[in-house]
Protein backbone atom coordinates (compact mmCIF):
# COMPACT_ATOMS: atom_id res chain seq x y z
CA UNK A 1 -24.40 -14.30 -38.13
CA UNK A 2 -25.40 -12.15 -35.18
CA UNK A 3 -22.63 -9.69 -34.01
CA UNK A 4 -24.36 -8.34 -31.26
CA UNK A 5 -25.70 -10.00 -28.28
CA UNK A 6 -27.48 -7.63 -25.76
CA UNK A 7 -27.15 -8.70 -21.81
CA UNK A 8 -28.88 -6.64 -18.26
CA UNK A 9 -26.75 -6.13 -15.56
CA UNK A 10 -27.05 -6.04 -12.03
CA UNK A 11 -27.70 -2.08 -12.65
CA UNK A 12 -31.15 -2.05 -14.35
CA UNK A 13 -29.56 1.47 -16.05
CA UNK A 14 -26.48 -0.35 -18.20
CA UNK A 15 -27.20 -2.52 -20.79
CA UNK A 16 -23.96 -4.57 -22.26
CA UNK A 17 -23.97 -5.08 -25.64
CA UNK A 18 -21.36 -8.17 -26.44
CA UNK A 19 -19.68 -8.79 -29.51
CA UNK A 20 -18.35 -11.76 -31.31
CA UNK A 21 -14.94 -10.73 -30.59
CA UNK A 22 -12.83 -8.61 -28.94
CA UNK A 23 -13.04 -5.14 -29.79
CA UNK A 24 -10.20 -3.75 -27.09
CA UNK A 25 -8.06 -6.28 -26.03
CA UNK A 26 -6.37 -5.39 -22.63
CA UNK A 27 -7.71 -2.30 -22.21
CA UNK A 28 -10.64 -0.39 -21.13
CA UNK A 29 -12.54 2.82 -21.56
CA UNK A 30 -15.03 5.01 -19.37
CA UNK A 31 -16.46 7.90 -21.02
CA UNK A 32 -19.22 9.93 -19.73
CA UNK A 33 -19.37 12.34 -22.33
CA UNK A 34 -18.74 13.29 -25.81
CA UNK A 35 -15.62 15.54 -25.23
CA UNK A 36 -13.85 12.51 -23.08
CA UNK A 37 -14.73 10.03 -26.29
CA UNK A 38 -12.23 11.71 -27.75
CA UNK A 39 -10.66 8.55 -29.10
CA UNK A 40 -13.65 6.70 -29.43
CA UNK A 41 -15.70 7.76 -32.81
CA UNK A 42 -18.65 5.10 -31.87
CA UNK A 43 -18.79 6.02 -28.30
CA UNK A 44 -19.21 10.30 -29.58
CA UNK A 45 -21.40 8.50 -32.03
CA UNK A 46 -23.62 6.72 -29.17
CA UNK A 47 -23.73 10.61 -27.20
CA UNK A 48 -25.83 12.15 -29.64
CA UNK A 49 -28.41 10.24 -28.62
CA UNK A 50 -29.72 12.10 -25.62
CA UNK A 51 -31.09 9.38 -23.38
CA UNK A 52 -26.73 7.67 -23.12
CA UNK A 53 -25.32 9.15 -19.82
CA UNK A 54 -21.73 6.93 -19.85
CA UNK A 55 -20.29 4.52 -22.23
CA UNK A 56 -17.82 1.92 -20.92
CA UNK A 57 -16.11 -0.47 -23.78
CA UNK A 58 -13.78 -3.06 -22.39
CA UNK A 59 -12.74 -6.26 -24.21
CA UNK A 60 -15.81 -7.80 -26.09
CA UNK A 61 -18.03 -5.58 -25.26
CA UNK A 62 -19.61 -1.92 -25.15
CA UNK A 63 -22.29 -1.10 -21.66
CA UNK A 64 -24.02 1.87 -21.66
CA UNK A 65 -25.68 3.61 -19.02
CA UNK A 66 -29.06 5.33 -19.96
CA UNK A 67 -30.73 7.92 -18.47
CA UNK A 68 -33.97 7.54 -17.38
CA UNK A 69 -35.99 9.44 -19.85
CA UNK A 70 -36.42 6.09 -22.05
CA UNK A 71 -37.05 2.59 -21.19
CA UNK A 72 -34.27 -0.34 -22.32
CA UNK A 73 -36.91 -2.40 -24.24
CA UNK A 74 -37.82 0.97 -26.76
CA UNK A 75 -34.84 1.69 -27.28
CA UNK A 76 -31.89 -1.26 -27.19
CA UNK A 77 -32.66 -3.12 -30.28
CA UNK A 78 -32.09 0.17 -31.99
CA UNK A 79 -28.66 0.67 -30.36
CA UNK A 80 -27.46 -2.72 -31.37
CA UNK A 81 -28.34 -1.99 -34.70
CA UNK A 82 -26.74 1.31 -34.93
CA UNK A 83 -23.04 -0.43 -33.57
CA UNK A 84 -23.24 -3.34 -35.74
CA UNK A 85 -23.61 -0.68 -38.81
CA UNK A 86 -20.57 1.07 -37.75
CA UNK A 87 -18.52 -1.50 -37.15
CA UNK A 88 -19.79 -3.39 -40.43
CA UNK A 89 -19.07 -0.26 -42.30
CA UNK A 90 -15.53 -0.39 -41.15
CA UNK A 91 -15.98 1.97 -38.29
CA UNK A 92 -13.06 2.26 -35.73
CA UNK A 93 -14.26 1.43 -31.44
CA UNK A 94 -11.49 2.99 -30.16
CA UNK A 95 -8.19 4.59 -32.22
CA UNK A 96 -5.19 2.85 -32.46
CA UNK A 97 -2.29 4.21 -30.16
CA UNK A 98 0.93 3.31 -29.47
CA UNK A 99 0.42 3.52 -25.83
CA UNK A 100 -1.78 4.66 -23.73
CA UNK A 101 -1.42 8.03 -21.62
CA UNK A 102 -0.68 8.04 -18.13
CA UNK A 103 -3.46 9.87 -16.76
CA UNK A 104 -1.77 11.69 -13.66
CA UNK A 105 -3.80 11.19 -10.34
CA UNK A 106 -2.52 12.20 -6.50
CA UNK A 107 -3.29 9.90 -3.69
CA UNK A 108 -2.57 10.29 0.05
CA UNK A 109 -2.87 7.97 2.80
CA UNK A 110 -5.25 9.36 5.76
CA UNK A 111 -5.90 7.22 9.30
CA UNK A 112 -8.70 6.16 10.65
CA UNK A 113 -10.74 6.54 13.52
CA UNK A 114 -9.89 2.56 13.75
CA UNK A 115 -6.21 1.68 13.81
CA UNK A 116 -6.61 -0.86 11.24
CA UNK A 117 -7.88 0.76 8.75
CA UNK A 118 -6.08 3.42 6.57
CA UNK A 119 -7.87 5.32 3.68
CA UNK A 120 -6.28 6.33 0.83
CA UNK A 121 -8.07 9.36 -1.18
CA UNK A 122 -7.76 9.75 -5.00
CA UNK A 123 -7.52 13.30 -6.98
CA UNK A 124 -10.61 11.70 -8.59
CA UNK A 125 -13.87 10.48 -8.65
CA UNK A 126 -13.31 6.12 -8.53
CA UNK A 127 -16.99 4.93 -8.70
CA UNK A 128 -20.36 6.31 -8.07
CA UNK A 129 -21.37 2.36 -6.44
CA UNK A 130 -20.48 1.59 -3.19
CA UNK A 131 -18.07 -1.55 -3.27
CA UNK A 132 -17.59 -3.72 0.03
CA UNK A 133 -15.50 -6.78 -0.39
CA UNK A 134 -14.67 -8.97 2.83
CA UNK A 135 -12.26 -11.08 0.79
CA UNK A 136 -10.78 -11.83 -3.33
CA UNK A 137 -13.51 -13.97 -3.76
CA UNK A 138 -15.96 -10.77 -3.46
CA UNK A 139 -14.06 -8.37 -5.92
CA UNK A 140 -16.49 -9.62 -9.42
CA UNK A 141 -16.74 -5.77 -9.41
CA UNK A 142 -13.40 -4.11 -8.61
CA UNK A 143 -10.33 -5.48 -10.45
CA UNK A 144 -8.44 -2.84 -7.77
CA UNK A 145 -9.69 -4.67 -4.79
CA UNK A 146 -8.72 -7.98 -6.22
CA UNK A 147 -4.96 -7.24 -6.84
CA UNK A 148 -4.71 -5.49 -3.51
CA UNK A 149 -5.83 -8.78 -2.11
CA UNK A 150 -2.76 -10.56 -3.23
CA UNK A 151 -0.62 -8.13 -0.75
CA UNK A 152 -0.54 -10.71 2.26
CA UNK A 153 -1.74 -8.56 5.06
CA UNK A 154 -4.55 -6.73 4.08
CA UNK A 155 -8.04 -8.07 4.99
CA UNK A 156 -10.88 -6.27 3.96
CA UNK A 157 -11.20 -3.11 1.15
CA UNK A 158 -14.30 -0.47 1.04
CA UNK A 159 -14.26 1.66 -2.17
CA UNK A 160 -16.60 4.64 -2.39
CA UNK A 161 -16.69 7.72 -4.72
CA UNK A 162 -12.64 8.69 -4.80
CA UNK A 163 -11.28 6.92 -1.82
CA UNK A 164 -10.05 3.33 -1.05
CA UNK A 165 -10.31 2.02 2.80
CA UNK A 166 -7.63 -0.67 3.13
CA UNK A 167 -7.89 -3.09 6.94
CA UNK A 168 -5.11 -5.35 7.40
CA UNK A 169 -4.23 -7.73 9.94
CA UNK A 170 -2.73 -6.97 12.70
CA UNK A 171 1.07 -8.50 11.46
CA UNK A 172 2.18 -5.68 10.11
CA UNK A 173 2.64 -2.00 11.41
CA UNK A 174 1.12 0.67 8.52
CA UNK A 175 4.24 2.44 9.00
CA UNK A 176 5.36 -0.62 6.90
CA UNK A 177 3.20 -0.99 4.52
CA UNK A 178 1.51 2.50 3.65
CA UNK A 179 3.76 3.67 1.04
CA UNK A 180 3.77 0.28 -1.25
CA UNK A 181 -0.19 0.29 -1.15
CA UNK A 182 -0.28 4.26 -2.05
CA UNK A 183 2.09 3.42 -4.73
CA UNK A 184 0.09 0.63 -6.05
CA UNK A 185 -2.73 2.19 -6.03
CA UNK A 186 -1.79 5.14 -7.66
CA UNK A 187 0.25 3.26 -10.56
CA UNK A 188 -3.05 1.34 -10.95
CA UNK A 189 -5.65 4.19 -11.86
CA UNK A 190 -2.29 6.07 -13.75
CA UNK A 191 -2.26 3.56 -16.20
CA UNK A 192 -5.99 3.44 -17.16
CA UNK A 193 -7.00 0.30 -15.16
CA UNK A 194 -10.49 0.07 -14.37
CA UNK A 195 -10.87 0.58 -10.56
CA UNK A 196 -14.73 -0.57 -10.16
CA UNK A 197 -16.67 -1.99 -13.31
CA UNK A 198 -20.04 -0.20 -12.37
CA UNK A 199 -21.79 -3.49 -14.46
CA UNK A 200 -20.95 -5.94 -12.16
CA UNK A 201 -22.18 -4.24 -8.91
CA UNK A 202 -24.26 -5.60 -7.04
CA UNK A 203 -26.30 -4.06 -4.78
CA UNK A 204 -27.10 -5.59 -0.96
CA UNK A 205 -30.32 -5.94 0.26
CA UNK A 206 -29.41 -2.94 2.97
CA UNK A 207 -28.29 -1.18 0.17
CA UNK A 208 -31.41 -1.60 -1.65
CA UNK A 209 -33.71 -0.11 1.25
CA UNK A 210 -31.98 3.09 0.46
CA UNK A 211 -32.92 2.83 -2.94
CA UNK A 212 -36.26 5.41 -4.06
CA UNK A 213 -38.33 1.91 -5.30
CA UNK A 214 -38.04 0.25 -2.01
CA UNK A 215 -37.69 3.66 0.14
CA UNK A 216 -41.15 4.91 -0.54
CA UNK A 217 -43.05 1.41 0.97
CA UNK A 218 -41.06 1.88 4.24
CA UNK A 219 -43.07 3.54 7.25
CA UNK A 220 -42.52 6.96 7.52
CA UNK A 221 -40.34 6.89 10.72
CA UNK A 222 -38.08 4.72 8.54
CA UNK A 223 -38.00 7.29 6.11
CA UNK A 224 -37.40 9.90 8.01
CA UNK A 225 -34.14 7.92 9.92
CA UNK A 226 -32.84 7.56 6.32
CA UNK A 227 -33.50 11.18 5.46
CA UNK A 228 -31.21 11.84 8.76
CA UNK A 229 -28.83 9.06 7.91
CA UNK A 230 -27.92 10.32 4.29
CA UNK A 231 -27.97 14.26 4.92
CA UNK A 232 -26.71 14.62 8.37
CA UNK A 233 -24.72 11.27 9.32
CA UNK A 234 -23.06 9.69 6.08
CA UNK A 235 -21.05 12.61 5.71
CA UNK A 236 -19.38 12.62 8.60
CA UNK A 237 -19.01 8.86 8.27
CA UNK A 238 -17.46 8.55 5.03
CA UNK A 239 -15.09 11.69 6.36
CA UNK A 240 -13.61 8.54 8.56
CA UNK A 241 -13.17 6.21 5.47
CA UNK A 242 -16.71 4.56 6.33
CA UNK A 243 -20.38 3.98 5.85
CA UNK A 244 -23.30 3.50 7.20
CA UNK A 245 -26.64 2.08 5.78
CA UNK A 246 -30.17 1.86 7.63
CA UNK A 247 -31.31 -2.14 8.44
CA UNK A 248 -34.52 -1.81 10.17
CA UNK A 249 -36.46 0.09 12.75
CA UNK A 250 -38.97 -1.28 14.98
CA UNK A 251 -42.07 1.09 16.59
CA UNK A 252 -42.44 -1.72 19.18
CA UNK A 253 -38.74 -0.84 21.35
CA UNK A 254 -38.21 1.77 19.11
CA UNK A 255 -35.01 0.41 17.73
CA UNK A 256 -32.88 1.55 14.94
CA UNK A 257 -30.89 -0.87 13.15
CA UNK A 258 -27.61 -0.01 11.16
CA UNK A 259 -24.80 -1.38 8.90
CA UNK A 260 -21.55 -0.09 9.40
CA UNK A 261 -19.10 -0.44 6.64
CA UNK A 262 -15.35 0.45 5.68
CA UNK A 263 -13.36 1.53 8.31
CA UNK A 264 -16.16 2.14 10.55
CA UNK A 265 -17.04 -2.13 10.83
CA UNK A 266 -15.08 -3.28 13.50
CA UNK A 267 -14.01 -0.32 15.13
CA UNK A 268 -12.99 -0.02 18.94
CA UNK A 269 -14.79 3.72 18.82
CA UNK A 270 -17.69 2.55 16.89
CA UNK A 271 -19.84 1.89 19.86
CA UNK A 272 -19.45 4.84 21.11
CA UNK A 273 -19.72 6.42 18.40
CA UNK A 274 -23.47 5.10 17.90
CA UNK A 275 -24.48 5.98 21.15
CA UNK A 276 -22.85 9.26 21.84
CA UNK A 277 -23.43 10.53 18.17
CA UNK A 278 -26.38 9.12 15.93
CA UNK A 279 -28.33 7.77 18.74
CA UNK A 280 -28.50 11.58 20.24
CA UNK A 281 -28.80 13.01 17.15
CA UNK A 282 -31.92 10.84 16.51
CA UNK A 283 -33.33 11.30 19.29
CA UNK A 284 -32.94 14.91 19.11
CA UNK A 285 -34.59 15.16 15.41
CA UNK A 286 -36.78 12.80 15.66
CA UNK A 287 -37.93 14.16 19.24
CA UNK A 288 -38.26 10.71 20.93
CA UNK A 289 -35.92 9.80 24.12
CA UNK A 290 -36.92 6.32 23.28
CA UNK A 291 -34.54 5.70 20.36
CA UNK A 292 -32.12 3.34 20.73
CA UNK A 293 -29.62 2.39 18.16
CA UNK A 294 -27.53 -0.79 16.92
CA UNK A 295 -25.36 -2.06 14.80
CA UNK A 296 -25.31 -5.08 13.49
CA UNK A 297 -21.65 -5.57 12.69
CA UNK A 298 -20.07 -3.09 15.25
């Protein structure tokens, strides 16, 4: 009977490898390297081999995230094998406990350059994938984002590396409502809940563009807005609880296209913002007056 069944993901650097049964019912574990897998002898087991950057294990199965000094096809088959010999040998996933830890973690609420957005920053590092969900029925990736949907007045949530940008609707006052979603959020991560499962991201197609693959057959004005974008712009942006991602640029009217995400979508300043800010700065570095720039969700 096979034990193992290996599936991709949506990241082409995790593999999952799913077992015939649960190996850690109702809970889940992220370690990313061999002093965190602590409790986990496979997962210390699976770090001496030098190509596995993080191991996740979470109900029925164990994803790994490789590093990209091996390819998945040389290498997988082997892995299987190696966790269906430990676990056939009697090997223990994860040790028994009586109950897990509370992992202390501070979280404060910070505004917004938009009123209805309020971000709320972690004492640690939440997810190295950008997560964007415009409603529950986009949160596949974040079990967070999909709880916090069932508080009645928030509408959208942008998670990205150790904050949380929360927009509700305009019925309720954040002077109402802060403290319950700080709380939440902080009892959530405290008690080892899984804020963003990085194998069921999936990327956008905006997203993508940034990505080195698709990057280096863009013309290199494109590049060289992206260049600007990522080391002089997103800071400053995600500062503000937001985001922004290069769309297009055309040499005809030379105009830039942008995404704007978090709590930068939507927001009254944003316009401004573009013109008074990144358009200048553009047209500054890139040393062309002609540069006008858009978004196409302001």
């Amino acid at each position: 009977m096979k034990l193992i069944t290996i599936k991709s993901t949506q990241n082409p650097s995790i593999l999952k490898f799913e077992f015939s049964y649960f190996i850690t019912p109702n809970q889940s574990f992220e370690y990313k390297n061999i002093d965190e897998a602590g409790e986990s002898p496979l997962a210390q087991q699976l770090f001496y081999l030098p190509f596995v950057k993080t191991v996740y294990i979470s109900g029925n199965f164990i994803a790994v995230e490789k590093y990209n000094i091996v390819e998945w096809d040389d290498v997988k088959h082997a892995l299987a094998d190696q966790m269906e010999t430990y676990v056939n040998s009697g090997g223990e996933v994860v040790k028994a406990t009586e109950k897990p830890k509370k992992s202390p973690v501070t979280v404060y609420a910070e505004s917004t350059p938009n009123p209805a957005v309020m971000k709320f920053v972690a004492s640690k590092m939440l997810t190295k994938s950008i997560v964007e969900c415009k409603n529950i029925d986009e949160t596949q990736a974040s079990p967070l984002a999909k709880e916090l949907f069932k508080f009645p007045y928030i509408k959208e949530i942008f998670i990205d590396e150790n904050y949380i940008s929360v927009t509700k609707y305009a019925v309720n006052e954040w002077q109402e409502i802060t403290t319950e979603i700080r709380t939440f959020i902080k009892e959530f991560i405290e008690n080892g809940n899984i804020v963003v499962d990085e194998t069921k991201v999936v990327a956008t197609p905006a997203q993508e563009k940034q990505q080195i693959a698709n990057f280096d057959n863009l013309d290199v004005t494109s590049q060289k807005i992206i260049n600007i974008i990522e080391e002089y712009i997103k800071p400053a942006v995600a500062a503000d609880g937001g985001n922004i991602l290069f769309d297009s640029y055309s040499e005809d009217d030379k105009r830039v296209k942008v995404i704007l995400q978090g709590a930068c979508s939507g927001c009254p300043s944003s316009t401004f913002t573009l013109k008074n800010g990144i358009e200048n700065m553009l047209k500054e570095m890139l040393n062309d007056q002609d540069i006008k720039v858009e978004a196409l969700n302001a």
